[in-house]
Structures are given as C-alpha cells and as structure tokens.
Protein backbone atom coordinates (compact mmCIF):
# COMPACT_ATOMS: atom_id res chain seq x y z
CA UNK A 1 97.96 69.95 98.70
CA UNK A 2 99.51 72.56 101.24
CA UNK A 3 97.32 74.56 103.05
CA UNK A 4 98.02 77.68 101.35
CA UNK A 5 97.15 76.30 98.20
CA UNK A 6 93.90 75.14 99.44
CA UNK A 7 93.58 78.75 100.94
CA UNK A 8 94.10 80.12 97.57
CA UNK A 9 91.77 77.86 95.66
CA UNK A 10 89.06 79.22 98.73
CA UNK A 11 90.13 82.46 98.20
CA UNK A 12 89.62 82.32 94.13
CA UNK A 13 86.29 80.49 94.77
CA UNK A 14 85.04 82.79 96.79
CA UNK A 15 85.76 85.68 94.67
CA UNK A 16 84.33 84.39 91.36
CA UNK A 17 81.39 84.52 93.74
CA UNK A 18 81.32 87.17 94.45
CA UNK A 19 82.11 87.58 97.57
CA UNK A 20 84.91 90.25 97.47
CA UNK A 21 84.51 92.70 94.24
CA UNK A 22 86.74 94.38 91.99
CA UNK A 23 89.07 97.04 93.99
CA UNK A 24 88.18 95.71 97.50
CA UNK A 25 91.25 95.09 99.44
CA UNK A 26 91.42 91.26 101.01
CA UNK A 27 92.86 91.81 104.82
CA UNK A 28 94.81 89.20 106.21
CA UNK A 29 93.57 89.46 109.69
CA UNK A 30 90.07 88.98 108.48
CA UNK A 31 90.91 86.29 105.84
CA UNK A 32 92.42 84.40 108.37
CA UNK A 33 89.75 84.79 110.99
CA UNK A 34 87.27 83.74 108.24
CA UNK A 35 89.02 80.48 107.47
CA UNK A 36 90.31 79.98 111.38
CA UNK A 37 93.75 79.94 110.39
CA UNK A 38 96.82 82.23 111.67
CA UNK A 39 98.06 85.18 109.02
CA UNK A 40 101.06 83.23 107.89
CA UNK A 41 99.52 80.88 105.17
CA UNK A 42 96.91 83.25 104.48
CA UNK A 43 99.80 85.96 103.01
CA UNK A 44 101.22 82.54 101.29
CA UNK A 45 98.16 82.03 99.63
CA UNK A 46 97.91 86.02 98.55
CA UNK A 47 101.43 86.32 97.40
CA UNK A 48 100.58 82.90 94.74
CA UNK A 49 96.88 84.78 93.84
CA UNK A 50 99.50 87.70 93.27
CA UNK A 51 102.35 85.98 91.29
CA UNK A 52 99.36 84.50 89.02
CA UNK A 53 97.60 87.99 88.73
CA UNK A 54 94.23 87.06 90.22
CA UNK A 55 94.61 89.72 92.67
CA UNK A 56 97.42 93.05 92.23
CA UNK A 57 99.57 93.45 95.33
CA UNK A 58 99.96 96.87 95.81
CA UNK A 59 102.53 98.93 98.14
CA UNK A 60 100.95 100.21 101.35
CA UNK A 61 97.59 98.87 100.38
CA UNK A 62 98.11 95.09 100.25
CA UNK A 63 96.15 92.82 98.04
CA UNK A 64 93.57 94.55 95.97
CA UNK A 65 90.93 92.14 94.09
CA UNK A 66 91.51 92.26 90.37
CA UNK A 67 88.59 90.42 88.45
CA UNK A 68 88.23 90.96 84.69
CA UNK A 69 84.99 91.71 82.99
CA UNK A 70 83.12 89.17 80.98
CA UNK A 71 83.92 90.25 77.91
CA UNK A 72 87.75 91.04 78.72
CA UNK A 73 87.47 87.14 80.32
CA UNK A 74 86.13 85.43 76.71
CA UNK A 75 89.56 87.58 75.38
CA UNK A 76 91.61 86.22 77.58
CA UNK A 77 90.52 82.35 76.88
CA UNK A 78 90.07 83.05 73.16
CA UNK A 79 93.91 83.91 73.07
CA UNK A 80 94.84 81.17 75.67
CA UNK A 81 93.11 78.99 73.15
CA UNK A 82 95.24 79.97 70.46
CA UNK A 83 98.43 79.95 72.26
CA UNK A 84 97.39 76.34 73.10
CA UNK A 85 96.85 75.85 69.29
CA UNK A 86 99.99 76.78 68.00
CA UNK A 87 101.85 74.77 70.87
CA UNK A 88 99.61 71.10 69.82
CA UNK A 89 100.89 72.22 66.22
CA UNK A 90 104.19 72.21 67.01
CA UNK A 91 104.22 69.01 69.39
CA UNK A 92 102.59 67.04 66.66
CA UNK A 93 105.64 68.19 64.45
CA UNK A 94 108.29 67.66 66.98
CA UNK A 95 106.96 65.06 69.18
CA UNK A 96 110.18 62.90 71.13
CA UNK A 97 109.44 60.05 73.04
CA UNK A 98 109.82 61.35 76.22
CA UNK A 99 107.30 64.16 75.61
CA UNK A 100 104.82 61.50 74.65
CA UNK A 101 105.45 59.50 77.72
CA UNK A 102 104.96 62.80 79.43
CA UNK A 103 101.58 63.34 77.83
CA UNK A 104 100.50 59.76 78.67
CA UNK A 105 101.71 59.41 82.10
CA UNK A 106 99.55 63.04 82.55
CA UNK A 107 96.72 61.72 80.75
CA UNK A 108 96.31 58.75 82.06
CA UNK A 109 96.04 60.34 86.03
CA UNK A 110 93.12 62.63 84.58
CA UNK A 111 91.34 59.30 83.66
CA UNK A 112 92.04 58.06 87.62
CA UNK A 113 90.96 61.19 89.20
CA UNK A 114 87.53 61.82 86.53
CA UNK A 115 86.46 58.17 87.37
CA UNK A 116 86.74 59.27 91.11
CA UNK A 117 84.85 61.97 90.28
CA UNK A 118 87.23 64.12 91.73
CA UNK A 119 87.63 67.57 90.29
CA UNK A 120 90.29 69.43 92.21
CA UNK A 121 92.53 66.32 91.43
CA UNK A 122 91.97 66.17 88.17
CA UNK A 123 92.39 69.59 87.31
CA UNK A 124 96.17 69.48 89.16
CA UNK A 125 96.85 66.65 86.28
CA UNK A 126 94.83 68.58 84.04
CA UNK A 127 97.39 71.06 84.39
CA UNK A 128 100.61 69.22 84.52
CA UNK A 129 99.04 67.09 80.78
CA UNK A 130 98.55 70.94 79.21
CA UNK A 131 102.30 71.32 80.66
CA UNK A 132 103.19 68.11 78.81
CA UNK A 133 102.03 69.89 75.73
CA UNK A 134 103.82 73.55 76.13
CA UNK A 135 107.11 71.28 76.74
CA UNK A 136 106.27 69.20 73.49
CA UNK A 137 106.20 72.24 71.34
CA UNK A 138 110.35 72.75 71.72
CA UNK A 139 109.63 76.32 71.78
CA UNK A 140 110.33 77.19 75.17
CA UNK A 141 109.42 81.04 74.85
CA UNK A 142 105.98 79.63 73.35
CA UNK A 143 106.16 77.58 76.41
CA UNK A 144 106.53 80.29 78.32
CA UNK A 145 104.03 82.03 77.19
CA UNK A 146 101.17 79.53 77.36
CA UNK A 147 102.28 78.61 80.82
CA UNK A 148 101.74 82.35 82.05
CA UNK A 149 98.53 82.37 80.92
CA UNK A 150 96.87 79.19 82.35
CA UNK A 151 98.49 80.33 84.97
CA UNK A 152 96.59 83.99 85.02
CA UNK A 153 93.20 82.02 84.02
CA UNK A 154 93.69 78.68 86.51
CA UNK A 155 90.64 79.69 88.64
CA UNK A 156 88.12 79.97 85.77
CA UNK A 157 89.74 76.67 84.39
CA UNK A 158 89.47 75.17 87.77
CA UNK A 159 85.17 76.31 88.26
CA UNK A 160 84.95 75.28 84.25
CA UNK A 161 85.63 71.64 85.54
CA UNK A 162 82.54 70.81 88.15
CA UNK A 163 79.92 71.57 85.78
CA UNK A 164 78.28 68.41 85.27
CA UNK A 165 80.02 65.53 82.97
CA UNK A 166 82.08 67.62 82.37
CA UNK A 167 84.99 65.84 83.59
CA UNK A 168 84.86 62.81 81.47
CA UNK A 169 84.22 65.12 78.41
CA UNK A 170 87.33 67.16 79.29
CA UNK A 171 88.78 63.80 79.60
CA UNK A 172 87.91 62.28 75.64
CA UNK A 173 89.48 65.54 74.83
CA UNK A 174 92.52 64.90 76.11
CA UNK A 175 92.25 61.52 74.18
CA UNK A 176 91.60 63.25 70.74
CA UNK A 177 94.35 65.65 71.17
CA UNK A 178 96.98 62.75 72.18
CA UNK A 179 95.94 61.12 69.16
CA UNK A 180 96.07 64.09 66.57
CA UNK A 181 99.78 64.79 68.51
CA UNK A 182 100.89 61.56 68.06
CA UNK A 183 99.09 61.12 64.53
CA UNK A 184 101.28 63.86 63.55
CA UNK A 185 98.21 65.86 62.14
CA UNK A 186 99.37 69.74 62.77
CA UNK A 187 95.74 70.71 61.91
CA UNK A 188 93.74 68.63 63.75
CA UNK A 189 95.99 68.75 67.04
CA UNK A 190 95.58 72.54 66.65
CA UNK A 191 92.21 72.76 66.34
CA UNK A 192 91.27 70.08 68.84
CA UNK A 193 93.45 71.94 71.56
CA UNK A 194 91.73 75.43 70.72
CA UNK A 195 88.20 73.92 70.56
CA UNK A 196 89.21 72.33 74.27
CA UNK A 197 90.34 75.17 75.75
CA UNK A 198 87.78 77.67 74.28
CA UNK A 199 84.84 75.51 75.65
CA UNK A 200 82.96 76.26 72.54
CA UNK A 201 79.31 77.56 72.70
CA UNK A 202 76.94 77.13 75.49
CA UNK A 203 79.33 75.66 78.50
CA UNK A 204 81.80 78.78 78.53
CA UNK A 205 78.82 81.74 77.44
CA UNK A 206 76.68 80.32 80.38
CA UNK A 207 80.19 80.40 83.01
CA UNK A 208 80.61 84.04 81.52
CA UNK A 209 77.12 85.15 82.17
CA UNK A 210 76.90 83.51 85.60
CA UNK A 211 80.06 85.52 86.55
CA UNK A 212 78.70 88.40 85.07
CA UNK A 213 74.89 87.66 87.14
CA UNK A 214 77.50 87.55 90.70
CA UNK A 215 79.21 90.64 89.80
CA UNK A 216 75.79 92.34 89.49
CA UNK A 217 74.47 90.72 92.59
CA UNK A 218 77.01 91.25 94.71
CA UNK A 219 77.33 95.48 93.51
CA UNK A 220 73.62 95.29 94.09
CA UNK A 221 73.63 93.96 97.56
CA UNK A 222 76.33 95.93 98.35
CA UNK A 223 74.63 99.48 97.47
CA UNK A 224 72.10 98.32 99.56
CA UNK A 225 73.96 97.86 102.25
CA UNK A 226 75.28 100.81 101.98
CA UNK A 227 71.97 102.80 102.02
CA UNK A 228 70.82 101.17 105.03
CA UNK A 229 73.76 101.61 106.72
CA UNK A 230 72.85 105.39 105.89
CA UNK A 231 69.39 105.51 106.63
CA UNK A 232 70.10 103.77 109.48
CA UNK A 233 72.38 107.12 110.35
C-alpha cells in the first residue's frame, strides 16, 4: 500500500468523522504537517479522493470537502446495490471459466485476510472479488458503471467493514453469491448481491445515523468555536 493511498484512506477516515465538514477546503500544507509528511503525497492522495469524488477539486480553491447527506448516502448504496444486482444476473448467465477462477482466486484472499482479522486487507480483495463480478457480467458499460460507483462510495464500504463480525459475515456472502453465480440461478445471484451490498436493516441505518450524529457534532462544536472566538473579541 503506497503512502498516498494510506494518506487517502486517513484522509476519508477522518472526514466521515467529522473532522473536516462539507465545503471546508483541505490545505496541503496543513494536511501534510498533520500527518508529518512533505506536500507531494499529500496532493497524490487529494487528486485519487478527487478522481473518486469524495472531495471536488476546484480551480483556484483546491480541494473542497464534498460529503453527502444521509439520506442522499442510503440513495447512493440503494442504486449501487442494484447496479450490483443486475451485474450477478448477468454473470450467472454468462459465467466463462476464467471469470470463475477470477471470482475464486478473489474470494478465497477475503477468507485469508477475515481470518487475520484484517480489515483494510480484506476490503482491497473485497474490491478486486466485486471487480471479478462487474467483469463476469460481459457488459462492459454495466461494468463501467458499477465500477464508478464503488469507486464514489469506497470509504463508506471501507468503515462498513470494522463493525464487529462483520468480516466473516461479509465473507459467507461472498460464498452465497459464488454459489448462486455458478448455480446459474439469475434470481438468487441478484438478490444475494443487492441484499450484500445494501447491508439490509440495522447495520447500514445505524452507519447512516452515526454519520449523521458526526455531522451534527462537528457543526455544533464548530459554532461554538466560533462564538468564543467572538466573545473572546
């Protein structure tokens, strides 16, 4: 993992946070002094928050935090679940054996890395399985697509995964959608897929509302900053 790409994930984590809000503008010369690194992989890791759409680059401002709402968050996952749906349809249709060895060979470095307990590992092969999938469709604008958009949600995906057991759950998912892929069963590989990625009832509303509870806290704390800084005048 390059250090820019750690840099990003820091810079991601930290703004789910709170930590930065909606319209601030992240400065490289403080970024960098924050993580004790020089500017250079600090602007690396804003340009890939940037070509994801985490953060909008603008011209003479720089990077400019761009966080979602809740609800506009739960709209973005419900259609990256059924993106996801229609491309495990399609695989299970037109499934070749290279695609499957690509699924396997994906799925079976999630099961190394969420036995080690290791959740920034397992969601890289978390991401390169759902790849396996996009590829399996043999619709490469679908693939396009659905590749755009876990690309535009991978920080939420990424958090999603250290909630507890959830690895190894994420993980017998995997297994049930391999199986309905390779079963051939178009409905059950779609709905298995969309019920993965939604992260159906409590485990997504409670990551919503928790983002939503940050947001809040951070505004709050940071009007009150701001009125001491006043009074303080």
């Amino acid at each position: 993992m390059s250090q820019a790409f750690r840099l990003k994930q820091a810079i991601e984590d930290a703004v789910i946070a709170g930590e930065f809000l909606p319209g601030d503008r992240l400065d490289e010369a403080s970024l960098a002094e924050r993580f004790g690194v020089s500017r250079t992989p600090i602007r690396e890791a804003l340009l890939q928050l940037g070509s994801e759409g985490f953060i909008d680059i603008r011209p003479r401002r720089g990077a400019i935090v761009s966080v979602p709402s809740p609800t506009r968050l739960f709209e973005m996952f419900e259609t990256m679940a059924e993106v996801e749906s229609a491309c495990g349809r399609l695989a299970a249709r037109r499934l070749t054996p290279e695609n499957d060895a690509a699924m396997e060979a994906a799925h079976r470095a999630c099961e190394v890395a969420a036995r080690a307990g290791d959740s920034e590992q397992y969601y890289a092969d978390n991401r390169i399985f759902h790849e396996a999938i996009y590829r399996a469709s043999c619709n490469g604008f679908l693939a396009d697509q659905a590749l755009a958009l876990h690309k535009r949600l991978s920080a939420y995906r990424r958090i999603q995964l250290r909630a507890r057991n959830r690895l190894l759950q994420s993980l017998q998912e995997h297994a049930g959608v391999l199986d309905a892929i390779r079963a051939g069963d178009e409905q059950l590989a779609a709905t298995r897929l969309h019920d993965h990625v939604l992260v159906q009832g409590e485990r997504f509303s409670d990551m919503v509302l928790g983002l939503a509870e940050r947001q809040r806290s951070a505004i709050a704390g940071g009007r009150s900053g701001t009125t001491k800084s006043r009074a303080a005048e």
